[in-house]
ModelCIF file with pLDDT and N, C-alpha, C, O atoms, coordinates in Angstrom:
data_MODEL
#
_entry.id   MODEL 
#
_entity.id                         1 
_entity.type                       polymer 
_entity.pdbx_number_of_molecules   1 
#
_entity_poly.entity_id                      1 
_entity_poly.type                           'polypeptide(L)' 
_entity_poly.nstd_linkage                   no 
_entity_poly.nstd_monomer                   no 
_entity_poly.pdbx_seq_one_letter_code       
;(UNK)(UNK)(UNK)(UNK)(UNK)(UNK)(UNK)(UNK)(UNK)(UNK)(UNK)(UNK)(UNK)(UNK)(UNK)(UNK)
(UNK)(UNK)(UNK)(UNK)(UNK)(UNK)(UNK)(UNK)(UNK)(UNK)(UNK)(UNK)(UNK)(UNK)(UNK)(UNK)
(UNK)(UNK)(UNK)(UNK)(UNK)(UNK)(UNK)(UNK)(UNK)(UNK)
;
_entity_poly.pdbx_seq_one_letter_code_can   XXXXXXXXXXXXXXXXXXXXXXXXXXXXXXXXXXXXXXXXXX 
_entity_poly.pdbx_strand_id                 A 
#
loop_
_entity_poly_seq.entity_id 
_entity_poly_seq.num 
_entity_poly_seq.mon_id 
_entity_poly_seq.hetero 
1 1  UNK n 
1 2  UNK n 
1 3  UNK n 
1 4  UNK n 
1 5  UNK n 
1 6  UNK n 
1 7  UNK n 
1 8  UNK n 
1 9  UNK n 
1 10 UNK n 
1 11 UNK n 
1 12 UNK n 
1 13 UNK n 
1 14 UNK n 
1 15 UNK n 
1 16 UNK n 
1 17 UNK n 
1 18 UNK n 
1 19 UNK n 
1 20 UNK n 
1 21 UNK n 
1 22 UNK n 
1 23 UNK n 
1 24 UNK n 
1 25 UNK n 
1 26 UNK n 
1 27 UNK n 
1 28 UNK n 
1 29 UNK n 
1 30 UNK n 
1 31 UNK n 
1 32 UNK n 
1 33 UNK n 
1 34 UNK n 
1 35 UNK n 
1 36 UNK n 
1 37 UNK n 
1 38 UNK n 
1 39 UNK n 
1 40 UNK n 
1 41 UNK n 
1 42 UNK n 
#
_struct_asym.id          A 
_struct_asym.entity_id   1 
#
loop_
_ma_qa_metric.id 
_ma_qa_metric.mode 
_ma_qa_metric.name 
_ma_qa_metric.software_group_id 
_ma_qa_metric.type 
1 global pLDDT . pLDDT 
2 local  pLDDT . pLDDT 
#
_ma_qa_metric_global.metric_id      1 
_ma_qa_metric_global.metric_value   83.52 
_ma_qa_metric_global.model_id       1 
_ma_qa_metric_global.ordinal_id     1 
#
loop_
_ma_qa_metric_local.label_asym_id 
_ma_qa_metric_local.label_comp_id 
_ma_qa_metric_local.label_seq_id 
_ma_qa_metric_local.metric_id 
_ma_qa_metric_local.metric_value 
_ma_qa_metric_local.model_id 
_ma_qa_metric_local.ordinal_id 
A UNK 1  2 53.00 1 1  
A UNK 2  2 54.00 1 2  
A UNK 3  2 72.00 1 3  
A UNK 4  2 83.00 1 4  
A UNK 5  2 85.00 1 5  
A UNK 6  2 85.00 1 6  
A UNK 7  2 88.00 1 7  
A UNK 8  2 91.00 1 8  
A UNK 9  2 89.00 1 9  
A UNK 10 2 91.00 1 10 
A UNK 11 2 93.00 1 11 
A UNK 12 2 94.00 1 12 
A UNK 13 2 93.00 1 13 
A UNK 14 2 92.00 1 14 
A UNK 15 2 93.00 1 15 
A UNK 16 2 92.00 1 16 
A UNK 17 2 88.00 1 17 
A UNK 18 2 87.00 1 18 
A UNK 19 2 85.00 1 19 
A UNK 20 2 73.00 1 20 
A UNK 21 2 66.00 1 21 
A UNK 22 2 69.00 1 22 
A UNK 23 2 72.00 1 23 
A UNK 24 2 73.00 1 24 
A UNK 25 2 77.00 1 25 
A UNK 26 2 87.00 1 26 
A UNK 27 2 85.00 1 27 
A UNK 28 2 88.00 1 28 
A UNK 29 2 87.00 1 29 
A UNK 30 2 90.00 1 30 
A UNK 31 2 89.00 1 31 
A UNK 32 2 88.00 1 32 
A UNK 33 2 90.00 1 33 
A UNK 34 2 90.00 1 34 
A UNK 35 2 89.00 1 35 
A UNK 36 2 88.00 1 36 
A UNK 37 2 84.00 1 37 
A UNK 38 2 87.00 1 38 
A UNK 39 2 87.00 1 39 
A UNK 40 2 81.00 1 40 
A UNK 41 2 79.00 1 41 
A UNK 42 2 81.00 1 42 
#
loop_
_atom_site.group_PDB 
_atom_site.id 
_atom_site.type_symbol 
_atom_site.label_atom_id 
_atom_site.label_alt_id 
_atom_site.label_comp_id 
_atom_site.label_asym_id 
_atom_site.label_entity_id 
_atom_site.label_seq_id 
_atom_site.pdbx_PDB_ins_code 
_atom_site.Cartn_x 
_atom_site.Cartn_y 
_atom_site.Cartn_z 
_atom_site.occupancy 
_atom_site.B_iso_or_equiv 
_atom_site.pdbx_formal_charge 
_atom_site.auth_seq_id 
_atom_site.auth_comp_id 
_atom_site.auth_asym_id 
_atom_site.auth_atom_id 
_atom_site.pdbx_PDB_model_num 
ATOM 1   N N  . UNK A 1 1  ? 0.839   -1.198 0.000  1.00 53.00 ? 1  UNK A N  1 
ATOM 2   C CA . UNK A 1 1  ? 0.000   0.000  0.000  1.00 53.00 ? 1  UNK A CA 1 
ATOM 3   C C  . UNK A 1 1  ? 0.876   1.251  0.000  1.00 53.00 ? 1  UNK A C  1 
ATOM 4   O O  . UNK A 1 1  ? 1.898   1.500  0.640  1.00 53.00 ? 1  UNK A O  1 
ATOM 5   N N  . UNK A 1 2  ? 0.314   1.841  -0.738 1.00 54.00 ? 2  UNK A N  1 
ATOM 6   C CA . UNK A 1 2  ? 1.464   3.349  -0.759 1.00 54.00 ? 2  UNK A CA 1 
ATOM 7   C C  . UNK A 1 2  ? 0.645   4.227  0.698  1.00 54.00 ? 2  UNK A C  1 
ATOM 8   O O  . UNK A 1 2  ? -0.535  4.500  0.918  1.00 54.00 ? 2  UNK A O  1 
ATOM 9   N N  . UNK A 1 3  ? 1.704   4.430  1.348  1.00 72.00 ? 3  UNK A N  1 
ATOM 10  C CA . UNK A 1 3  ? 1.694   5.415  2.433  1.00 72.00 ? 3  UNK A CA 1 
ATOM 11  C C  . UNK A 1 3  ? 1.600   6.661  2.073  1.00 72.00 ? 3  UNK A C  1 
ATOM 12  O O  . UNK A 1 3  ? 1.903   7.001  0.930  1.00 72.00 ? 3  UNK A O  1 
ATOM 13  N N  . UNK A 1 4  ? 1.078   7.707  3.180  1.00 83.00 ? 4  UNK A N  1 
ATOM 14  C CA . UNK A 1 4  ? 0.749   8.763  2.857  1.00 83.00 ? 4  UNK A CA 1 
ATOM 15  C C  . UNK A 1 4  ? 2.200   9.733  3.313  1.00 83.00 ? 4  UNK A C  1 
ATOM 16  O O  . UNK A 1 4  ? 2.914   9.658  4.312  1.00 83.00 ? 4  UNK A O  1 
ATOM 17  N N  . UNK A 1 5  ? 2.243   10.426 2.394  1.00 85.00 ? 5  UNK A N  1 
ATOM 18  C CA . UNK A 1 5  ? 2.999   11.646 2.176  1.00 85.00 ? 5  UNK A CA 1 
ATOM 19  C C  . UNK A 1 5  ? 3.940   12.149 3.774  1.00 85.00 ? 5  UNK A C  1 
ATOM 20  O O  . UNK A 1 5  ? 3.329   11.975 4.829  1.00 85.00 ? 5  UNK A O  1 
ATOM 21  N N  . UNK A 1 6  ? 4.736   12.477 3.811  1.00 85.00 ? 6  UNK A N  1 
ATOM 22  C CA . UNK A 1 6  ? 5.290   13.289 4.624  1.00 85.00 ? 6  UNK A CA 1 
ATOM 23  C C  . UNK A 1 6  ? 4.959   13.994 5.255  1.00 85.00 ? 6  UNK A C  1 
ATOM 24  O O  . UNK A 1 6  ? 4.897   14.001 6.484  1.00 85.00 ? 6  UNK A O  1 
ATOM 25  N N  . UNK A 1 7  ? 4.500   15.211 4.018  1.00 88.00 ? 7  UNK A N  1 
ATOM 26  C CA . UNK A 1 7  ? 3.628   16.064 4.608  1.00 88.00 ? 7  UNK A CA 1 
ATOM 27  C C  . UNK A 1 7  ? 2.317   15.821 4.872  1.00 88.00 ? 7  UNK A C  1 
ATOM 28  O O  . UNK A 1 7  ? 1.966   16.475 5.854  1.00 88.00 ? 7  UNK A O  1 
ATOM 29  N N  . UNK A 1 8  ? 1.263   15.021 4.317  1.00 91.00 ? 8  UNK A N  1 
ATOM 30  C CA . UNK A 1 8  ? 0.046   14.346 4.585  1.00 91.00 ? 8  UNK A CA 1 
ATOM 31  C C  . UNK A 1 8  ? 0.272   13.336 6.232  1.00 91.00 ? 8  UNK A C  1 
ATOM 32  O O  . UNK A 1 8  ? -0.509  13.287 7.182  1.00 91.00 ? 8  UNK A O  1 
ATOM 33  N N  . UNK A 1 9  ? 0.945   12.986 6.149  1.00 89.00 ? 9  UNK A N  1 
ATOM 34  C CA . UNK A 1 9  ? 1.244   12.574 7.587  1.00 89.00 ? 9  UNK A CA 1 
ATOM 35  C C  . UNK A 1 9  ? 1.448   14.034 9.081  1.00 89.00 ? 9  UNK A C  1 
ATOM 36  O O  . UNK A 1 9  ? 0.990   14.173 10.215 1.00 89.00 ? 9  UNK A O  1 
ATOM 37  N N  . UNK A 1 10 ? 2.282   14.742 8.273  1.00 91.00 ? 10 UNK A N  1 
ATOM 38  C CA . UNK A 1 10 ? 2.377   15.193 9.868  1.00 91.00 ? 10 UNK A CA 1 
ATOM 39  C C  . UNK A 1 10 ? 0.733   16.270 9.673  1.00 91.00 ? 10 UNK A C  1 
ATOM 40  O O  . UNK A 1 10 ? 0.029   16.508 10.654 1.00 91.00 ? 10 UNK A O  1 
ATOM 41  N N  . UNK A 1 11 ? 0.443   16.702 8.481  1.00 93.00 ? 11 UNK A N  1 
ATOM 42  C CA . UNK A 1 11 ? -1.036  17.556 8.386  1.00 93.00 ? 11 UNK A CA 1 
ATOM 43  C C  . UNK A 1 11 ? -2.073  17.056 8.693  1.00 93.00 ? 11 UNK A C  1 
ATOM 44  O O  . UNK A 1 11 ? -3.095  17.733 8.811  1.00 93.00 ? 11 UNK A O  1 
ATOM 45  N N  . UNK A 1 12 ? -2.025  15.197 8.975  1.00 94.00 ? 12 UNK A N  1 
ATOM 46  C CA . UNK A 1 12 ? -3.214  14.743 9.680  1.00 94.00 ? 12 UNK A CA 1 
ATOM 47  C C  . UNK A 1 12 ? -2.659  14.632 11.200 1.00 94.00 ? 12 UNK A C  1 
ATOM 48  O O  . UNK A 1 12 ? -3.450  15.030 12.055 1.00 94.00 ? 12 UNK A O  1 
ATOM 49  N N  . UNK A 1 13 ? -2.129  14.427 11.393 1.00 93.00 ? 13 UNK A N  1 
ATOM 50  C CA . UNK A 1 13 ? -1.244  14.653 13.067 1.00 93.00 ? 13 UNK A CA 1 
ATOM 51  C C  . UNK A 1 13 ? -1.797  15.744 13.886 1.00 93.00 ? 13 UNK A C  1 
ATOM 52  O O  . UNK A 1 13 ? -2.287  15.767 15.016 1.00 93.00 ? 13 UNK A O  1 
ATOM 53  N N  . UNK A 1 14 ? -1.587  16.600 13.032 1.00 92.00 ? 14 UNK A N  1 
ATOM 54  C CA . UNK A 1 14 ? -1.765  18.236 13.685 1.00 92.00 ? 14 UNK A CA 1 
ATOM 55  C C  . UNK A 1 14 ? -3.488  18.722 13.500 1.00 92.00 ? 14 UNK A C  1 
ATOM 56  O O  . UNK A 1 14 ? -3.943  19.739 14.024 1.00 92.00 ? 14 UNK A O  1 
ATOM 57  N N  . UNK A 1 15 ? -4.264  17.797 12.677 1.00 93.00 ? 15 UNK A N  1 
ATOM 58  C CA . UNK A 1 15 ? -5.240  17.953 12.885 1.00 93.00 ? 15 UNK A CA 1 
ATOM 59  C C  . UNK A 1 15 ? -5.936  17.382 14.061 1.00 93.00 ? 15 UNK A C  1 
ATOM 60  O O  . UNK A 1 15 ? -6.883  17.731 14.766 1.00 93.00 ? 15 UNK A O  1 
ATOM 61  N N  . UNK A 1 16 ? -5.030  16.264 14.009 1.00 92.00 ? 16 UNK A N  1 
ATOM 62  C CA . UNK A 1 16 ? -5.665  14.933 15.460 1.00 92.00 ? 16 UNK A CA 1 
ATOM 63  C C  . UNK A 1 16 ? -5.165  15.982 16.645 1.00 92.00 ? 16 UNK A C  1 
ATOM 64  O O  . UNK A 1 16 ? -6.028  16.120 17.513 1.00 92.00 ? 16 UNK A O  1 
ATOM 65  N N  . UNK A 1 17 ? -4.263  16.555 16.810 1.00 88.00 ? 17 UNK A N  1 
ATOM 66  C CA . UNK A 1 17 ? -4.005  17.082 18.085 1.00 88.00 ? 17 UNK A CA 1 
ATOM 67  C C  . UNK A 1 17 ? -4.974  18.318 17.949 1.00 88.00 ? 17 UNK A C  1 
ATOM 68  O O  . UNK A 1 17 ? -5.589  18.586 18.981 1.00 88.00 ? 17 UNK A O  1 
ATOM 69  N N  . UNK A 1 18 ? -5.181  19.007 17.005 1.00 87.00 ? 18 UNK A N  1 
ATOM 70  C CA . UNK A 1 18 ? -5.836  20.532 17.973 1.00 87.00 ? 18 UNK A CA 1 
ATOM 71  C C  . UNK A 1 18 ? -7.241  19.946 17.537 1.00 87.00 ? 18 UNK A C  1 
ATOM 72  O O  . UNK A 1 18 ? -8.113  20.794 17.727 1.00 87.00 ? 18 UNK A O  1 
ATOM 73  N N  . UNK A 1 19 ? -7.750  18.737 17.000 1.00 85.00 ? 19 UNK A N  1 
ATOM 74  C CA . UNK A 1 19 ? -9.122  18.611 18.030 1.00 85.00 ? 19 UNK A CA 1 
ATOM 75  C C  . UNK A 1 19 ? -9.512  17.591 18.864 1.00 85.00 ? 19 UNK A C  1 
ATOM 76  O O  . UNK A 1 19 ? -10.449 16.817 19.058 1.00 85.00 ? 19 UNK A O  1 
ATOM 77  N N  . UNK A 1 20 ? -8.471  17.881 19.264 1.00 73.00 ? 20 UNK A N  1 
ATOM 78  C CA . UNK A 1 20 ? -8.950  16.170 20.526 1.00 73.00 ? 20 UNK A CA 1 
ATOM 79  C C  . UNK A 1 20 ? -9.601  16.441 21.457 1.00 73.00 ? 20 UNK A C  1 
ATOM 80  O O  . UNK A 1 20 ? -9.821  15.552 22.279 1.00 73.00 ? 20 UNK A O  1 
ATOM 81  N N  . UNK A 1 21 ? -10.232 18.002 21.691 1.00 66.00 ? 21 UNK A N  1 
ATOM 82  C CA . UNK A 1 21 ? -11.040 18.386 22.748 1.00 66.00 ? 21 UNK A CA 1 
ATOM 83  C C  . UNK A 1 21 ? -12.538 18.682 22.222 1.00 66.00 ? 21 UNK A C  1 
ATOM 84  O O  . UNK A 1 21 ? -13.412 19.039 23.012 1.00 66.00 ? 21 UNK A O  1 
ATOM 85  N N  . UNK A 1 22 ? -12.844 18.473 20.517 1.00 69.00 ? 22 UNK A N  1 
ATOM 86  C CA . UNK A 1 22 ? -14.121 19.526 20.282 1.00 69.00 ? 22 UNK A CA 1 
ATOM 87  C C  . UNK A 1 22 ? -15.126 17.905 20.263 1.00 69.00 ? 22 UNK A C  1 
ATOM 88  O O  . UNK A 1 22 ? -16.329 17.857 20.006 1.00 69.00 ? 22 UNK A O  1 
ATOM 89  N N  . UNK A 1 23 ? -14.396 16.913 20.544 1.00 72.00 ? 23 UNK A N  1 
ATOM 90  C CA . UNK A 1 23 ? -15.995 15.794 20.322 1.00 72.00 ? 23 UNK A CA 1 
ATOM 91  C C  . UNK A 1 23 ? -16.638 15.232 21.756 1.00 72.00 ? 23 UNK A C  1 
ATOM 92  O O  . UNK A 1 23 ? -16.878 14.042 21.963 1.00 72.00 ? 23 UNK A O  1 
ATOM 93  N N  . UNK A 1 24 ? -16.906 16.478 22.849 1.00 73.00 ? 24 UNK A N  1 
ATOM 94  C CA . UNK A 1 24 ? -17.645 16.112 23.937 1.00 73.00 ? 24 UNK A CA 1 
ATOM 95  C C  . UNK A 1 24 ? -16.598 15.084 24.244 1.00 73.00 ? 24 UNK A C  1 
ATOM 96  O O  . UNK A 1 24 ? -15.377 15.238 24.202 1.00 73.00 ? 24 UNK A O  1 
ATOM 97  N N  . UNK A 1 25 ? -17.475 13.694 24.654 1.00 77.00 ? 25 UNK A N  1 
ATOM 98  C CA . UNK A 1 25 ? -15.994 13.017 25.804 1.00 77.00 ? 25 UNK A CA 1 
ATOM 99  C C  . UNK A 1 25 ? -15.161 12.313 25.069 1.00 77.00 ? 25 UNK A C  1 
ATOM 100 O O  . UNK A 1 25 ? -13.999 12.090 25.407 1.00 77.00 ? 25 UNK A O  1 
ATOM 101 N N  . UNK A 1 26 ? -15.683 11.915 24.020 1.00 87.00 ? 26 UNK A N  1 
ATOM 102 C CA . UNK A 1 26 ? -14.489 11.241 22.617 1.00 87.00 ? 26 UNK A CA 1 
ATOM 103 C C  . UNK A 1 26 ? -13.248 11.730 22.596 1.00 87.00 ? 26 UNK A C  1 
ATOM 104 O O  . UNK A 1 26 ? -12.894 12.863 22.269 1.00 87.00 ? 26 UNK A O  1 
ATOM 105 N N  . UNK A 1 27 ? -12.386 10.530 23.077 1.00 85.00 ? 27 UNK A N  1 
ATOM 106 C CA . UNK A 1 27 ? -11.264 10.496 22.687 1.00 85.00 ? 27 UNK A CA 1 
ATOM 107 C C  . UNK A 1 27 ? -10.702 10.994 21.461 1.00 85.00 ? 27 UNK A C  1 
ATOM 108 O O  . UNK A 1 27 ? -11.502 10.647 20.592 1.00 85.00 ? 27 UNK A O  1 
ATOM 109 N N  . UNK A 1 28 ? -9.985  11.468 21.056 1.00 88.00 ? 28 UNK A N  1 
ATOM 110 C CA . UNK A 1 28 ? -9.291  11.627 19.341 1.00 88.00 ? 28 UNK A CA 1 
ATOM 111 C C  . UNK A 1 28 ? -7.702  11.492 19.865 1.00 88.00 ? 28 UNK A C  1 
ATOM 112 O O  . UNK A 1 28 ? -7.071  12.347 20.485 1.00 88.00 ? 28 UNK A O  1 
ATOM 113 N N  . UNK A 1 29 ? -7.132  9.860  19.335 1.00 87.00 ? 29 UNK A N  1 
ATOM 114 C CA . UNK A 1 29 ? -5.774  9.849  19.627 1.00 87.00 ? 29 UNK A CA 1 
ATOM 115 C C  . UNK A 1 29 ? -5.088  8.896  17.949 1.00 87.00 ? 29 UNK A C  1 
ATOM 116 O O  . UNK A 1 29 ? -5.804  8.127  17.308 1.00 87.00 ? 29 UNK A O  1 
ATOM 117 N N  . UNK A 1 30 ? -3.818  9.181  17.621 1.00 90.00 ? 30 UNK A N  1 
ATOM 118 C CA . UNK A 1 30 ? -2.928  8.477  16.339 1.00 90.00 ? 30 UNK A CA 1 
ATOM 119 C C  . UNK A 1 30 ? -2.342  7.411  17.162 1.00 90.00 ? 30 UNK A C  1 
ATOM 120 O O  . UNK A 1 30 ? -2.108  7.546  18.363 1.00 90.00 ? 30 UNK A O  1 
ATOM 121 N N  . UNK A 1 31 ? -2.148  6.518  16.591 1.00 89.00 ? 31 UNK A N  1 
ATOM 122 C CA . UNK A 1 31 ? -1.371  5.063  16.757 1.00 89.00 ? 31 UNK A CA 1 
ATOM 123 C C  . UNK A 1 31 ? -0.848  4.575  15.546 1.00 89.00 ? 31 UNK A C  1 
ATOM 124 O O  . UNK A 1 31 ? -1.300  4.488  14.405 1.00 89.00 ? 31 UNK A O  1 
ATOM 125 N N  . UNK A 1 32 ? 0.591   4.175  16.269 1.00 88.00 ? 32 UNK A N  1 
ATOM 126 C CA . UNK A 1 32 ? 1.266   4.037  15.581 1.00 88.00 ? 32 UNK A CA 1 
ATOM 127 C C  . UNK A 1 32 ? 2.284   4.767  15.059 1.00 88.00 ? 32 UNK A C  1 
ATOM 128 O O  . UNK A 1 32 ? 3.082   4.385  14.203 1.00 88.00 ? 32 UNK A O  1 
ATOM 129 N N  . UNK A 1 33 ? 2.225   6.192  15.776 1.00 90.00 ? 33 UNK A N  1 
ATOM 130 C CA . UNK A 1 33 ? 2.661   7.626  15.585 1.00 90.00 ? 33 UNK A CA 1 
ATOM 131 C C  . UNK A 1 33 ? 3.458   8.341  16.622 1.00 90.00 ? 33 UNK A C  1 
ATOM 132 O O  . UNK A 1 33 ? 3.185   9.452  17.079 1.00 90.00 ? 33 UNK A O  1 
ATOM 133 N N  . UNK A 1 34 ? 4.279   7.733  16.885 1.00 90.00 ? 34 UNK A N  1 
ATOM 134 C CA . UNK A 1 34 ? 4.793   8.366  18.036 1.00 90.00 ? 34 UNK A CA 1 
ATOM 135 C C  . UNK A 1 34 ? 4.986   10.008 18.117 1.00 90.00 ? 34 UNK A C  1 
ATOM 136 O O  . UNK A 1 34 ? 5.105   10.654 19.159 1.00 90.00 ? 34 UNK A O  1 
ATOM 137 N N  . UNK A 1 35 ? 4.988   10.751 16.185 1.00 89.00 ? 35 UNK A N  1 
ATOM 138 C CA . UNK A 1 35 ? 5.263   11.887 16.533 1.00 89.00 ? 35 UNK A CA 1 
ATOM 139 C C  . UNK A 1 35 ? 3.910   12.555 17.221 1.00 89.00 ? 35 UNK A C  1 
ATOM 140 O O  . UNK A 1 35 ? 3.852   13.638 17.803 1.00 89.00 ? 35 UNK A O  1 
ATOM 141 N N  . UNK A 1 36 ? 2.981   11.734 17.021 1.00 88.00 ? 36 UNK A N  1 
ATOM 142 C CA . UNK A 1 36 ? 2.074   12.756 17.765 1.00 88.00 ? 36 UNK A CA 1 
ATOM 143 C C  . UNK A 1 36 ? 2.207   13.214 18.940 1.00 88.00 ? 36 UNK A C  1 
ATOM 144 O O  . UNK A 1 36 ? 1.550   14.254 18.982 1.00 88.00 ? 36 UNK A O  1 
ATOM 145 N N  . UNK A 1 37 ? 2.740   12.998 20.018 1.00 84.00 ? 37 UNK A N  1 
ATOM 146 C CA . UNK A 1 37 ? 3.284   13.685 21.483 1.00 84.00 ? 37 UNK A CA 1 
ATOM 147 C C  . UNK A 1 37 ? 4.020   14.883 20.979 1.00 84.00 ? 37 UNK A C  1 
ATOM 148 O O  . UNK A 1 37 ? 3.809   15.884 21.664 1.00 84.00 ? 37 UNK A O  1 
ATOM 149 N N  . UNK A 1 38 ? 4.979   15.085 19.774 1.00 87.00 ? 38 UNK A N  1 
ATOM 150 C CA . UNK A 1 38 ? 5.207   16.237 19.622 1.00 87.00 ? 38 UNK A CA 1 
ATOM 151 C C  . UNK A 1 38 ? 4.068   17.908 19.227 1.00 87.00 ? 38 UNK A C  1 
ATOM 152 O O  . UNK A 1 38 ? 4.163   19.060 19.650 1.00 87.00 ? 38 UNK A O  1 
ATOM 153 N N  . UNK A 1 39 ? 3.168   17.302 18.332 1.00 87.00 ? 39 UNK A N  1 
ATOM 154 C CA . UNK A 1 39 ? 2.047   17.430 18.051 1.00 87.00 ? 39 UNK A CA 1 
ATOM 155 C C  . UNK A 1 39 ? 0.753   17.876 18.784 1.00 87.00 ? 39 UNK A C  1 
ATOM 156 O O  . UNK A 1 39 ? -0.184  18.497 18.282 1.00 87.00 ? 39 UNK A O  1 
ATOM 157 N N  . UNK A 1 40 ? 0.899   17.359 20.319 1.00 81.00 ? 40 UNK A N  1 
ATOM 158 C CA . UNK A 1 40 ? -0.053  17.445 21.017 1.00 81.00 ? 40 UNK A CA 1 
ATOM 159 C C  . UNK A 1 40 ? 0.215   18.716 22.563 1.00 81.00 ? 40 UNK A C  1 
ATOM 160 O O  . UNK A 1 40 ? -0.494  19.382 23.317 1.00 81.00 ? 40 UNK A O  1 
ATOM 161 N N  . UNK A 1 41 ? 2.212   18.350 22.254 1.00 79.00 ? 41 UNK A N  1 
ATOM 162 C CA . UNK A 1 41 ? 2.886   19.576 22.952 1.00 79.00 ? 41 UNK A CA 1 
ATOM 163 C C  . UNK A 1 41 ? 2.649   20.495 22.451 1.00 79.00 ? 41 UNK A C  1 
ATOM 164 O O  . UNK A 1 41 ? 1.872   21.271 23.008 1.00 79.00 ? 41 UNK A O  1 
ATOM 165 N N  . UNK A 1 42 ? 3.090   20.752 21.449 1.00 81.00 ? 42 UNK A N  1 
ATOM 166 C CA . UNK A 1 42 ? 3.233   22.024 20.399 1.00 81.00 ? 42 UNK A CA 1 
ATOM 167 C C  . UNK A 1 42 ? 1.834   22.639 20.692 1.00 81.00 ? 42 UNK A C  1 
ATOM 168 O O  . UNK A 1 42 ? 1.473   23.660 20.108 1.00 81.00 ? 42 UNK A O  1 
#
């Protein structure tokens, strides 16, 4: 399977982190992604 992009990777990252607060009590977390902790600092 062709993987997604570099940049398509870290631009869904950074979407998962600034809304992991707007779905009421739903979780929103990446796996498999370790950069997301950078992502979720930032």
């Amino acid at each position: 399977i062709t993987d997604l992009s570099q940049g398509e990777y870290d631009d869904l990252l950074k979407y998962l982190a600034e809304n992991q607060s707007n779905n009421g009590n739903m979780m929103i977390r990446a796996r498999c992604a370790p950069h997301f902790a950078r992502f979720v600092h930032q």
